[in-house]
Each structure stands twice: as structure tokens, then as C-alpha cells.
N, C-alpha and C. Protein backbone atom coordinates (compact mmCIF):
# COMPACT_ATOMS: atom_id res chain seq x y z
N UNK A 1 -2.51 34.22 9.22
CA UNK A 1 -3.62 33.37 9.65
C UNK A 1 -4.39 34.06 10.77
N UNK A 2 -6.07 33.82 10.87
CA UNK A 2 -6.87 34.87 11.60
C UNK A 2 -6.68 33.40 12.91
N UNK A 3 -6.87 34.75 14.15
CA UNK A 3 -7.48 33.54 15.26
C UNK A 3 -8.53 33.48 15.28
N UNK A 4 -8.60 32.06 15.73
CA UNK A 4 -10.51 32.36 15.50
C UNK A 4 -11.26 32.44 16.77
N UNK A 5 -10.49 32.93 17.86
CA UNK A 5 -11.60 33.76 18.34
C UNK A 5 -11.62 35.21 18.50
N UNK A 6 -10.43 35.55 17.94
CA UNK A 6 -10.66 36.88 17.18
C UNK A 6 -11.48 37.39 16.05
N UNK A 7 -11.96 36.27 15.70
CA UNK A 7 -12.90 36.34 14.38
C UNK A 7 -13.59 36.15 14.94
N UNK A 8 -14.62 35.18 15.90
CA UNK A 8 -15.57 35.35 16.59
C UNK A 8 -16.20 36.57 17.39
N UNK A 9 -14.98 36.69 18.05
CA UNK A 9 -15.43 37.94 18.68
C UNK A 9 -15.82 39.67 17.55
N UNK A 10 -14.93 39.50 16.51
CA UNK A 10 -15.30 40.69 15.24
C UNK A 10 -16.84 40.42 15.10
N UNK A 11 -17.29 39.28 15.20
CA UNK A 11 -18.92 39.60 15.14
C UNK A 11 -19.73 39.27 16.20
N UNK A 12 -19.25 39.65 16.76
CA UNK A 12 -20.30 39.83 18.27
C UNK A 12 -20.67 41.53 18.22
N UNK A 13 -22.01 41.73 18.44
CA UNK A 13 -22.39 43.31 18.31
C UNK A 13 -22.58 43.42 19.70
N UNK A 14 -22.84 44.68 20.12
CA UNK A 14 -22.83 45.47 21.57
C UNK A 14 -23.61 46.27 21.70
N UNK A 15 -24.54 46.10 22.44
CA UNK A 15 -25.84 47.02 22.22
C UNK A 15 -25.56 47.73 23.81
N UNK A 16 -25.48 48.75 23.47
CA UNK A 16 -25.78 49.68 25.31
C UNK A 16 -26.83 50.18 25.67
N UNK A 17 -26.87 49.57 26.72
CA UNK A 17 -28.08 49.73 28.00
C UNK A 17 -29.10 49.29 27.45
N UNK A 18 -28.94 48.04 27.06
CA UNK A 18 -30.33 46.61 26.94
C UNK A 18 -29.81 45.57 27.78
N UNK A 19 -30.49 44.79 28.52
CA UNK A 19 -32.66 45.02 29.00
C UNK A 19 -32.23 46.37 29.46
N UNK A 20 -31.42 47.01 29.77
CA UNK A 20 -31.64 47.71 31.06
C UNK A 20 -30.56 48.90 31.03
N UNK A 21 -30.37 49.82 31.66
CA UNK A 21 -29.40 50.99 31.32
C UNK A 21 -27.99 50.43 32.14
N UNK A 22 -27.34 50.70 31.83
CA UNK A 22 -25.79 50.46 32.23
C UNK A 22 -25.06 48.94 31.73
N UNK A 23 -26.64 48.21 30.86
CA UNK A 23 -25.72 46.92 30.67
C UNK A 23 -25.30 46.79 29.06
N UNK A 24 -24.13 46.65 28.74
CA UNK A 24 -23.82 46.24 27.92
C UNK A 24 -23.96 44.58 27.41
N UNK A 25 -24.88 44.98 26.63
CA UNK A 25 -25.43 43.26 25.77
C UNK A 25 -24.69 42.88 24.73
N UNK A 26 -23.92 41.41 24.86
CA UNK A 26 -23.43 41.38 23.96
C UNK A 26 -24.12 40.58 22.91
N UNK A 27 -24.84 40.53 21.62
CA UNK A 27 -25.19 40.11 21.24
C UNK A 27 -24.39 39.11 20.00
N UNK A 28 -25.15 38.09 19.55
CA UNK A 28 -24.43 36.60 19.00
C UNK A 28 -24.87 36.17 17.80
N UNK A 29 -26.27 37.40 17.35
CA UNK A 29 -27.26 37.46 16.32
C UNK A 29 -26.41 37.21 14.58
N UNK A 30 -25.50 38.57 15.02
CA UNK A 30 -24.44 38.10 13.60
C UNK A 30 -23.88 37.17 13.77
N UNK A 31 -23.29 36.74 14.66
CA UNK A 31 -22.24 35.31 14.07
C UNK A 31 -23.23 34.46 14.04
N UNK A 32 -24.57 34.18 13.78
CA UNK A 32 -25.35 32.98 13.65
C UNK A 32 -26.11 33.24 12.03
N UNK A 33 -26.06 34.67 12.13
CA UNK A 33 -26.18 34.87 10.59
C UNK A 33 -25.22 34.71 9.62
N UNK A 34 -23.95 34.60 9.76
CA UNK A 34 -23.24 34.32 8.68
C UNK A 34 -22.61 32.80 8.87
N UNK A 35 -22.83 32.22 8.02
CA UNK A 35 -22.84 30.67 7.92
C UNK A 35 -21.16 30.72 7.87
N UNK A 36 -20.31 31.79 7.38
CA UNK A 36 -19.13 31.03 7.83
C UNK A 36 -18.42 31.01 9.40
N UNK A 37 -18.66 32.18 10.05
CA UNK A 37 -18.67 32.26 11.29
C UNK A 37 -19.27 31.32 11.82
N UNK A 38 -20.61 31.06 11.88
CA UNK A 38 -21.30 30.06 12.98
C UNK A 38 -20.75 28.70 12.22
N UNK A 39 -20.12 28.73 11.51
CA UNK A 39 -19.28 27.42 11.36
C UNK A 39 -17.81 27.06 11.43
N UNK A 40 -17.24 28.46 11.47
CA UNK A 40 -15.86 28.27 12.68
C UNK A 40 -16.03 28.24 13.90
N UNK A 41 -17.15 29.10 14.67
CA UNK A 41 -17.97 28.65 15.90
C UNK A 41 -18.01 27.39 16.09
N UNK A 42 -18.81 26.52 15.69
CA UNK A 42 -19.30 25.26 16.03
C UNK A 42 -18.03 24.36 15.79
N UNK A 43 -17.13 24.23 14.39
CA UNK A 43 -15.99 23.32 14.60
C UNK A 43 -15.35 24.08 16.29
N UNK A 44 -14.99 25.02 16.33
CA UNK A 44 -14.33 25.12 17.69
C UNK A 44 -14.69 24.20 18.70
N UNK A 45 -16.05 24.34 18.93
CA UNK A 45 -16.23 23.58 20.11
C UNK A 45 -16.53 21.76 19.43
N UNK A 46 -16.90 21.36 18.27
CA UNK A 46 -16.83 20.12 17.80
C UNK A 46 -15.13 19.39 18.13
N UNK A 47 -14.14 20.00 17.95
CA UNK A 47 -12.81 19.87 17.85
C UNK A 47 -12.66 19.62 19.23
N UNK A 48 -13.02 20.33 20.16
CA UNK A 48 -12.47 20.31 21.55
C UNK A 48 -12.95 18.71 22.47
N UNK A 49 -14.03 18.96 21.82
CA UNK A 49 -15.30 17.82 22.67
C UNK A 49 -14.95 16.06 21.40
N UNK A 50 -14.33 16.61 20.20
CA UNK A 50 -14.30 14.96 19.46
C UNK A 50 -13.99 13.68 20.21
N UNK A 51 -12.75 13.88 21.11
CA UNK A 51 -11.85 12.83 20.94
C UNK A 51 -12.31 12.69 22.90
N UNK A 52 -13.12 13.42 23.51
CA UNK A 52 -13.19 13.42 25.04
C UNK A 52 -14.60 12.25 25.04
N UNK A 53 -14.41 11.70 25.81
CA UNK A 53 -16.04 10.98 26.61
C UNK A 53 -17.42 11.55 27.03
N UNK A 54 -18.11 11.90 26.36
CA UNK A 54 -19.21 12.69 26.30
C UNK A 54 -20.27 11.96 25.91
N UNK A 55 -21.40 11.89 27.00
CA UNK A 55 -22.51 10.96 26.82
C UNK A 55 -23.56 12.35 26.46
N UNK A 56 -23.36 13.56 26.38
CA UNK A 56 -24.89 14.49 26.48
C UNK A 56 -23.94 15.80 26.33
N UNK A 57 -25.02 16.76 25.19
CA UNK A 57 -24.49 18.19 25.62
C UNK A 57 -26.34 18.50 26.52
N UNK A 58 -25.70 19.48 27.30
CA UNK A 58 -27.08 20.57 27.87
C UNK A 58 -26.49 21.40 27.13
N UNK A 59 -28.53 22.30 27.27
CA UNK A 59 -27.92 23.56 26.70
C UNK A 59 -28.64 24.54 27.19
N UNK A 60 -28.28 25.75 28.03
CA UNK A 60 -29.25 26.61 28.72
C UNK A 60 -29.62 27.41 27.99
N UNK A 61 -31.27 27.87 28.16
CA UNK A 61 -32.17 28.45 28.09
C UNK A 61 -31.81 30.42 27.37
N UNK A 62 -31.67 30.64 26.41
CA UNK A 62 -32.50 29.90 25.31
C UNK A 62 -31.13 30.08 24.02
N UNK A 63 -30.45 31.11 23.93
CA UNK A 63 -29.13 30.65 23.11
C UNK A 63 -28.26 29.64 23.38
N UNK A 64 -27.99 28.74 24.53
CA UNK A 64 -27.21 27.84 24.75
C UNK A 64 -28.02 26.94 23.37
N UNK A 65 -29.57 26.87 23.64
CA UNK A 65 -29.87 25.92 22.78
C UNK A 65 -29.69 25.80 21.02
N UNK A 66 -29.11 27.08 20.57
CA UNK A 66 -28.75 26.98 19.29
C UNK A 66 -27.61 26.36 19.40
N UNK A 67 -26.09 26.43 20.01
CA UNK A 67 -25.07 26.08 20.02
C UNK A 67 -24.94 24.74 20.47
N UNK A 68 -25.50 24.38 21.56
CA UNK A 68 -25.75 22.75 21.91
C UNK A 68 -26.03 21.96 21.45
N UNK A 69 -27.30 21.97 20.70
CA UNK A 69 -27.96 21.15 19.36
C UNK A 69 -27.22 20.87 18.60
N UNK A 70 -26.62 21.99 17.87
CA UNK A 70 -25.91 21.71 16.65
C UNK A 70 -24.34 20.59 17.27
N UNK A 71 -24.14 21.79 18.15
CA UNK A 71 -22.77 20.31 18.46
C UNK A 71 -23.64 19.13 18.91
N UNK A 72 -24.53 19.07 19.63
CA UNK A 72 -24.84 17.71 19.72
C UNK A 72 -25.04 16.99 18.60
N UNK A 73 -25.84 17.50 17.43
CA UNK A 73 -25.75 17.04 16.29
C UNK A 73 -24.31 16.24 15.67
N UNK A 74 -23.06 17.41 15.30
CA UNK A 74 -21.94 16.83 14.80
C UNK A 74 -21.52 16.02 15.90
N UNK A 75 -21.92 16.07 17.18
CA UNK A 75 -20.73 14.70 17.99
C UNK A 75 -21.50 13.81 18.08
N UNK A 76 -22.60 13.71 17.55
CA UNK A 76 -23.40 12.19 17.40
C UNK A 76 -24.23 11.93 19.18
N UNK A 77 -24.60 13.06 19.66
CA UNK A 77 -24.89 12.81 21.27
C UNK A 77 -26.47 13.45 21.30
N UNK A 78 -26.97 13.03 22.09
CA UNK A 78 -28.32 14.01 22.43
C UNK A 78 -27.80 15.17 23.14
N UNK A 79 -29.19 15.80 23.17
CA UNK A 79 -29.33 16.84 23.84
C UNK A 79 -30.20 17.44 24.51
N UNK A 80 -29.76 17.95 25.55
CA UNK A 80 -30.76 18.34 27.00
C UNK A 80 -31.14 19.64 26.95
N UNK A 81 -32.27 20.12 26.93
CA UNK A 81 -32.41 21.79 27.12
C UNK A 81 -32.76 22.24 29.26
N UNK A 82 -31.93 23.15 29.31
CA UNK A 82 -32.47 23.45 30.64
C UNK A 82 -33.13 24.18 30.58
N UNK A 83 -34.56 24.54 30.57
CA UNK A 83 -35.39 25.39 30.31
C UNK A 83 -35.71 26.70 31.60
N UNK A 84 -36.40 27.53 31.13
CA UNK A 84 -36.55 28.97 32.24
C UNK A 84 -37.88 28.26 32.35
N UNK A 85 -38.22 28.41 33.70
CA UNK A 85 -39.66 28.02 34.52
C UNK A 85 -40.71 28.19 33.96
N UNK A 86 -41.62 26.42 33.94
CA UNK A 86 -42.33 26.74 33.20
C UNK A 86 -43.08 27.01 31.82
N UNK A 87 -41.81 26.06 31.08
CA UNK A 87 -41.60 25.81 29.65
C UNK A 87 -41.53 23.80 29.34
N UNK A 88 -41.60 23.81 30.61
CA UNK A 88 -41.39 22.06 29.86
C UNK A 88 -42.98 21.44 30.63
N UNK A 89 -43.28 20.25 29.76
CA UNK A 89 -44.58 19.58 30.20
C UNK A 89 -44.46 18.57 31.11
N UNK A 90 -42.98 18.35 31.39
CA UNK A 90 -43.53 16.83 31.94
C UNK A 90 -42.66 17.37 33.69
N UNK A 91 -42.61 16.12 34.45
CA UNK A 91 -41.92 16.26 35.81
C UNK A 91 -40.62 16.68 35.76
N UNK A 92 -40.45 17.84 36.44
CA UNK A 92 -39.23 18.68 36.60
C UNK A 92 -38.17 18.62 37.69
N UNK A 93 -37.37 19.24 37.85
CA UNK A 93 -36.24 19.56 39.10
C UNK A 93 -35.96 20.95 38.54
N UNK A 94 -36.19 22.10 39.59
CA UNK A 94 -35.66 23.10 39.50
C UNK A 94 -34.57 24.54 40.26
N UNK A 95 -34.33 25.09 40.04
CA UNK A 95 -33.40 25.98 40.69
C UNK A 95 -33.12 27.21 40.48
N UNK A 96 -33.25 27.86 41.48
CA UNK A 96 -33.38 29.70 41.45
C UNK A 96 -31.72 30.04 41.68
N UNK A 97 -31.58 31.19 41.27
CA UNK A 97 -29.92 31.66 40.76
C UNK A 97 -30.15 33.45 40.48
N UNK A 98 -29.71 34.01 40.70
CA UNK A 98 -29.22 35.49 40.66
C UNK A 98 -28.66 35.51 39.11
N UNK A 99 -29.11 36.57 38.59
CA UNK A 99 -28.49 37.22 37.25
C UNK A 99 -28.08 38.55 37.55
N UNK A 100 -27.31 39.21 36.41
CA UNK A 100 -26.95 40.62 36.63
C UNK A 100 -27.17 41.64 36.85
N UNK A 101 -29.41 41.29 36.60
CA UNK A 101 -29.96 42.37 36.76
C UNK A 101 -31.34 41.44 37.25
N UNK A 102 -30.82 40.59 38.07
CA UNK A 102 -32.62 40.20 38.80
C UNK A 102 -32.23 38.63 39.08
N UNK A 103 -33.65 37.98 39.09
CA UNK A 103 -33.16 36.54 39.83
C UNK A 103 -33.65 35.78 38.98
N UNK A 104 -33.86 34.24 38.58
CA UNK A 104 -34.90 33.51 37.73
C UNK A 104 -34.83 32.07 38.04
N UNK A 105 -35.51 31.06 37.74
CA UNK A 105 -35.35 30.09 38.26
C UNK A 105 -35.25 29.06 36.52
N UNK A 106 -34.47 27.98 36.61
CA UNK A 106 -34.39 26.99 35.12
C UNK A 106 -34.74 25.85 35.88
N UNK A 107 -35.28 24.81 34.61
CA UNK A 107 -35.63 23.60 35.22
C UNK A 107 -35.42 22.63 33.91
N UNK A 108 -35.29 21.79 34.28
CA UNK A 108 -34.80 20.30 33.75
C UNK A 108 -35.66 19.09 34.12
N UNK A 109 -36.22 18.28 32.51
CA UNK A 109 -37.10 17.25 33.09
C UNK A 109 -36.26 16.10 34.05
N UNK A 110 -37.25 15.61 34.93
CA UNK A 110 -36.13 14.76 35.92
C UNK A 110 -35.49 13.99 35.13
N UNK A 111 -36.04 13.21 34.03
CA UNK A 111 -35.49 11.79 33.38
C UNK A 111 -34.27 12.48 32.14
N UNK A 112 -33.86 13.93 32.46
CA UNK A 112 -33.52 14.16 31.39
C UNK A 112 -31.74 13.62 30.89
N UNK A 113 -31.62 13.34 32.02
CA UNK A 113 -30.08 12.32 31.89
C UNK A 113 -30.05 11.62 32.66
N UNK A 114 -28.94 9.99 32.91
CA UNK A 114 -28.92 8.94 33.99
C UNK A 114 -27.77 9.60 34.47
N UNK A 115 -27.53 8.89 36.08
CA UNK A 115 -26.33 8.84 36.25
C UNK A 115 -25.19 8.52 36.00
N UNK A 116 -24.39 9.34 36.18
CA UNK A 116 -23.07 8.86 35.61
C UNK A 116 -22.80 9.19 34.16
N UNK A 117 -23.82 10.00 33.73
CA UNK A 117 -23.44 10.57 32.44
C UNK A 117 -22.58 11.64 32.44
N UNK A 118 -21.66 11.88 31.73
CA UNK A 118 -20.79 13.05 31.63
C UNK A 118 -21.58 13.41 30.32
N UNK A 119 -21.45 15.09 30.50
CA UNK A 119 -22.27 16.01 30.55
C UNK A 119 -21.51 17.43 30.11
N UNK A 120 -21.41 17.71 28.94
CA UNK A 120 -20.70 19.27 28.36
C UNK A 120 -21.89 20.25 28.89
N UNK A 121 -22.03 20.99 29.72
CA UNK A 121 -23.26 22.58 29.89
C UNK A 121 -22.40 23.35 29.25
N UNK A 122 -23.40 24.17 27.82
CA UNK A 122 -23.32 25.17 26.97
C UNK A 122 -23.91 26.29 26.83
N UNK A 123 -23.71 27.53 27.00
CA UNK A 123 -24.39 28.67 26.62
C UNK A 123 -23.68 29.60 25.86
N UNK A 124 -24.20 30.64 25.44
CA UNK A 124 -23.88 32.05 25.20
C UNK A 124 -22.72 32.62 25.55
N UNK A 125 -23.05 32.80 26.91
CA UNK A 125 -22.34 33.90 27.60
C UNK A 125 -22.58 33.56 29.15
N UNK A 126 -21.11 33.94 29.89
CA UNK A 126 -20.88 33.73 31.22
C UNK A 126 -21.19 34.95 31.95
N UNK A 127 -21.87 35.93 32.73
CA UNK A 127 -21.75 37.01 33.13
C UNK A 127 -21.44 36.61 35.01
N UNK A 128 -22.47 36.62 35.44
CA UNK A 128 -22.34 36.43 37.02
C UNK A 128 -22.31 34.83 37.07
N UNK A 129 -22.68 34.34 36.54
CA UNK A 129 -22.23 32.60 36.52
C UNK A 129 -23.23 32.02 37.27
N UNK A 130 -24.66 32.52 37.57
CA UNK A 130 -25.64 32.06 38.28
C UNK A 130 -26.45 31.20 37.38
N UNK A 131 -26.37 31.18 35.92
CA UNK A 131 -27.05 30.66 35.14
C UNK A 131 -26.66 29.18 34.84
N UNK A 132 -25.21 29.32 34.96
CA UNK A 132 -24.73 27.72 34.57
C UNK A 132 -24.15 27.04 35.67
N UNK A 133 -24.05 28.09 37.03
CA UNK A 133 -24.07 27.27 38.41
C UNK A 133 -25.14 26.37 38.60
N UNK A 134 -26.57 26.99 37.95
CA UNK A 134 -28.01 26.15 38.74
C UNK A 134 -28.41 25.52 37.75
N UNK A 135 -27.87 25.37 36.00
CA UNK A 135 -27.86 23.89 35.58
C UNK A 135 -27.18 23.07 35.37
N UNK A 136 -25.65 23.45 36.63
CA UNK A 136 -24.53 22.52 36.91
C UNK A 136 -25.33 21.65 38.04
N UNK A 137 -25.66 22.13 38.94
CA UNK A 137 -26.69 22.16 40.38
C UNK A 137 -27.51 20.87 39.42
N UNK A 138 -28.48 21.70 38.49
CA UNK A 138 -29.39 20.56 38.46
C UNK A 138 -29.22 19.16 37.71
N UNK A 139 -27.84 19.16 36.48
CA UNK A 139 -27.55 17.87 36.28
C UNK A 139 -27.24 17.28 37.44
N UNK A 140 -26.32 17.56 38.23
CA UNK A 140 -25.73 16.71 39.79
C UNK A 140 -27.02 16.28 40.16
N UNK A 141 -28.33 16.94 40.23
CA UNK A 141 -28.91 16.76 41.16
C UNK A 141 -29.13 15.06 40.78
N UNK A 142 -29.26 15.19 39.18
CA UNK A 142 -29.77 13.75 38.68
C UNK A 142 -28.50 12.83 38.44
N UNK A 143 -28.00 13.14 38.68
CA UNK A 143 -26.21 11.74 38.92
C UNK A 143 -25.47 12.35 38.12
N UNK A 144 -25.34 13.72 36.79
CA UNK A 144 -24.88 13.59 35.75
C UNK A 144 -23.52 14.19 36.44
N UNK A 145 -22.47 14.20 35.74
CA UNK A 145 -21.16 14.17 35.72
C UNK A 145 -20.84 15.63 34.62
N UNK A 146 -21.12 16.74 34.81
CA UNK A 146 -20.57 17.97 34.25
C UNK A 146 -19.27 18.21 34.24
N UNK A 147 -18.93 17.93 32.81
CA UNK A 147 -17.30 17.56 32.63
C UNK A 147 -16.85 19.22 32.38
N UNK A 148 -17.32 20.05 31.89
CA UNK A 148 -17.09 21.27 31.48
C UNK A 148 -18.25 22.15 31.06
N UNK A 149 -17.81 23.66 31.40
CA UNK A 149 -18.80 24.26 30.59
C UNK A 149 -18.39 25.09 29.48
N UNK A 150 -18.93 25.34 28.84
CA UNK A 150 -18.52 26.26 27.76
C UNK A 150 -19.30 27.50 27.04
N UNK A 151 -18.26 28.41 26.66
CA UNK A 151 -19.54 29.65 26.33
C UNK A 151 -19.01 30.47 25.19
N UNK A 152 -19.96 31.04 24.33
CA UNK A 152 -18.58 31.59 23.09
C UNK A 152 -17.79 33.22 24.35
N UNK A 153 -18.95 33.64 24.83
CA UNK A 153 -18.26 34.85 25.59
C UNK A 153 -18.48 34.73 26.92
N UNK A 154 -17.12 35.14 27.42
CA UNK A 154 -16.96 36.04 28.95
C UNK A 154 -16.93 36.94 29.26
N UNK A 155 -17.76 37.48 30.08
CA UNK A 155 -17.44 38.93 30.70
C UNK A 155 -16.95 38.80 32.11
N UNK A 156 -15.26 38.43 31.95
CA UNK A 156 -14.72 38.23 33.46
C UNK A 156 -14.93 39.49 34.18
N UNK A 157 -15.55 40.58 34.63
CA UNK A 157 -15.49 41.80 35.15
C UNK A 157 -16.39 41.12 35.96
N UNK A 158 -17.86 40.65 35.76
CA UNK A 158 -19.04 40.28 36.61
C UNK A 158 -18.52 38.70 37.21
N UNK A 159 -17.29 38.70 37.21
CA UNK A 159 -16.77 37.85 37.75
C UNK A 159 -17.63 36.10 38.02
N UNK A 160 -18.71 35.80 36.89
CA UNK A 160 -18.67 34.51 36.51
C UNK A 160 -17.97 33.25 36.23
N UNK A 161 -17.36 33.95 35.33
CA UNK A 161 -15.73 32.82 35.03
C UNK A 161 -15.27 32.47 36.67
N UNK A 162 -14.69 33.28 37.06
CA UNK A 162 -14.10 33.03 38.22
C UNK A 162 -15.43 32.20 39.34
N UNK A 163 -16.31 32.37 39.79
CA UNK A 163 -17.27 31.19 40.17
C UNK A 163 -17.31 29.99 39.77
N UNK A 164 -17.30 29.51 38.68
CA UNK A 164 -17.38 28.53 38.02
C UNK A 164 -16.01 27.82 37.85
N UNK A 165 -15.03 28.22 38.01
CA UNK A 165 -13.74 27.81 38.08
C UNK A 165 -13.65 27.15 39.98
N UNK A 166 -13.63 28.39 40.33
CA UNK A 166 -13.46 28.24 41.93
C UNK A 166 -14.58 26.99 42.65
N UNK A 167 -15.49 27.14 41.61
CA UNK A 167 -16.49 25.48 41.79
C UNK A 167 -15.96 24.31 41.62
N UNK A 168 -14.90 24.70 41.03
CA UNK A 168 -14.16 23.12 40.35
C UNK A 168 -14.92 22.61 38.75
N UNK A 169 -15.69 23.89 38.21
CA UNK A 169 -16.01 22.82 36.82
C UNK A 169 -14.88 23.64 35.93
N UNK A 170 -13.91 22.82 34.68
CA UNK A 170 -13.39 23.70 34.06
C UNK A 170 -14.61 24.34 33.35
N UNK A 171 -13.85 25.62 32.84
CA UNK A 171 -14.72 26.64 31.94
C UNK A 171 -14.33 26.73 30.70
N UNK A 172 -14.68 26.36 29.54
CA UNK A 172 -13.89 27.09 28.56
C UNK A 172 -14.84 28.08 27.65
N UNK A 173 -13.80 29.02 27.51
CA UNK A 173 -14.77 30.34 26.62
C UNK A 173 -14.01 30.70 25.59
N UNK A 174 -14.90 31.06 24.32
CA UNK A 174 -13.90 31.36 22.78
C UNK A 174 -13.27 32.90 22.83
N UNK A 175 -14.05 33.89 23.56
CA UNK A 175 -13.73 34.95 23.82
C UNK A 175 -14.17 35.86 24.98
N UNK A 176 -13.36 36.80 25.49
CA UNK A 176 -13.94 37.56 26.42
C UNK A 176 -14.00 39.64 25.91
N UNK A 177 -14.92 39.80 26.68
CA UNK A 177 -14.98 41.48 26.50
C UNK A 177 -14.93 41.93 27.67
N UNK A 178 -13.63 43.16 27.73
CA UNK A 178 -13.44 43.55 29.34
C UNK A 178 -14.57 44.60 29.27
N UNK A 179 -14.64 44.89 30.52
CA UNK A 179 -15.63 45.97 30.46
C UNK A 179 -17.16 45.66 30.26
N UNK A 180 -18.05 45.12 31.04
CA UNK A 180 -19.34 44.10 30.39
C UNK A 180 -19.84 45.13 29.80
């Protein structure tokens, strides 16, 4: 029997030195192209989140939002996009955060959850953990209750995982690559 995030991770590709020289990108392009992968993908995280209290997935900017949707879809919940600055029309809350190779700011419409909603934040990938610190930051800001985050990959080296833990949100990730 395969694990499956050993099978996840078999299709993750690795592109070296994109955006930028020295970074290893992990890209997520194949496992969204093959419908059986991105559908051991998605039961993974459908399975984890069934049976827990979950009023909302988020989903950061801009692969969180393929993976969020769709689970929001199978768990019957809406879904929140945290957008990169500057992408949404209506009244915002926003927040600047450090990445691995520069800084950026995401924003969230204010009304986009009540208080007291518990709240799954989803993306991609964890690298320096500045991305899902500042739309952990900005559900709190609006009452929401960020029960966990989740990501198909870690790159514990840029020591993200470990931020986000040491914050107190659990983390869960399907796979990691040493060495970013």
C-alpha cells in the first residue's frame, strides 16, 4: 500500500532558481493535473476536517485558493480568499509580512467572516511562514477562531513550520522537502 503523501509528494516538480537564483520552487502544477492525485490530495484534507467544527475554509492568495474551494466545496462550508493587495473591491483589513525573497502585503474583505467562527487557513506551501502568519493576523483581527493551518508542502529549513507552531496555531502539512 502507497502513502499518500509519498504519492503526493512523487508529483510535486522542482524547478531551480525560480523567481529567483538559489530558490528552489516547488511546484503543485502536476498534482492538479492529474485528477487522481488532486483527488487523493483533497480526500486528505476532506478526511481530516469531516468530523471537526468548521464554520469557513480561507484560502491564501493564489494556490491556497484552488485547494480551499474545493474542500470548501466537499465539507459543505464557504470560502474566504485572502487576497495580495489590491485585488478585492470592497472594504478591506490588511497586513504586510516578509517572504523568502521580499515583503508583500494580503488583505481580506472586513465582512469576510463573524466572530467566533472557526476557521481552517489553507495554502500551498509553508516556507518562512509570513504568509499564513498575516492571514492568521487578519482572521483574528475580525473575531475568527483559526483552528489550524494546512499546506500540501513544508520546507522546514526556512523554518516556517516552526513559527507557526511556536504561535500556537497547529500546522498540518501532507509533505515536506529538506533542503528548500
Amino acid at each position: 500500500m502507497i502513502n499518500p503523501s509519498e504519492y503526493i509528494k512523487e508529483h510535486i516538480r522542482t524547478v531551480p532558481n525560480w523567481p529567483q537564483e538559489g530558490v528552489m520552487f516547488r511546484d503543485i502544477t502536476p498534482l492538479l493535473q492529474n485528477p487522481k492525485v488532486f483527488r487523493v490530495l483533497i480526500d486528505m484534507f476532506v478526511h481530516r476536517y469531516m468530523d471537526q467544527k468548521i464554520d469557513v475554509i480561507a484560502g491564501l492568495d493564489a494556490r491556497g485558493f484552488i485547494i480551499g474551494s474545493v474542500l470548501a466545496y466537499e465539507l459543505n462550508l464557504g470560502f474566504v480568499p485572502i487576497r495580495k493587495k489590491g485585488k478585492l473591491p470592497f472594504h478591506t483589513v490588511s497586513e504586510e509580512y516578509e517572504l523568502e525573497y521580499g515583503s508583500a502585503t494580503v488583505e481580506l474583505h472586513a465582512d469576510a467572516c463573524k466572530k467566533g467562527e472557526r476557521v481552517v487557513l489553507i495554502d500551498d506551501l509553508i516556507a518562512t511562514g509570513g504568509t499564513m502568519m498575516a492571514g492568521k493576523k487578519l482572521l483574528e483581527r475580525l473575531g475568527a477562531i483559526v483552528v489550524e493551518g494546512a499546506v500540501i508542502v513544508d520546507l522546514p529549513e526556512l523554518g516556517g513550520s516552526k513559527l507557526i507552531k511556536e504561535s500556537g496555531l497547529p500546522l498540518f502539512t501532507v509533505c515536506n522537502f529538506d533542503g528548500h
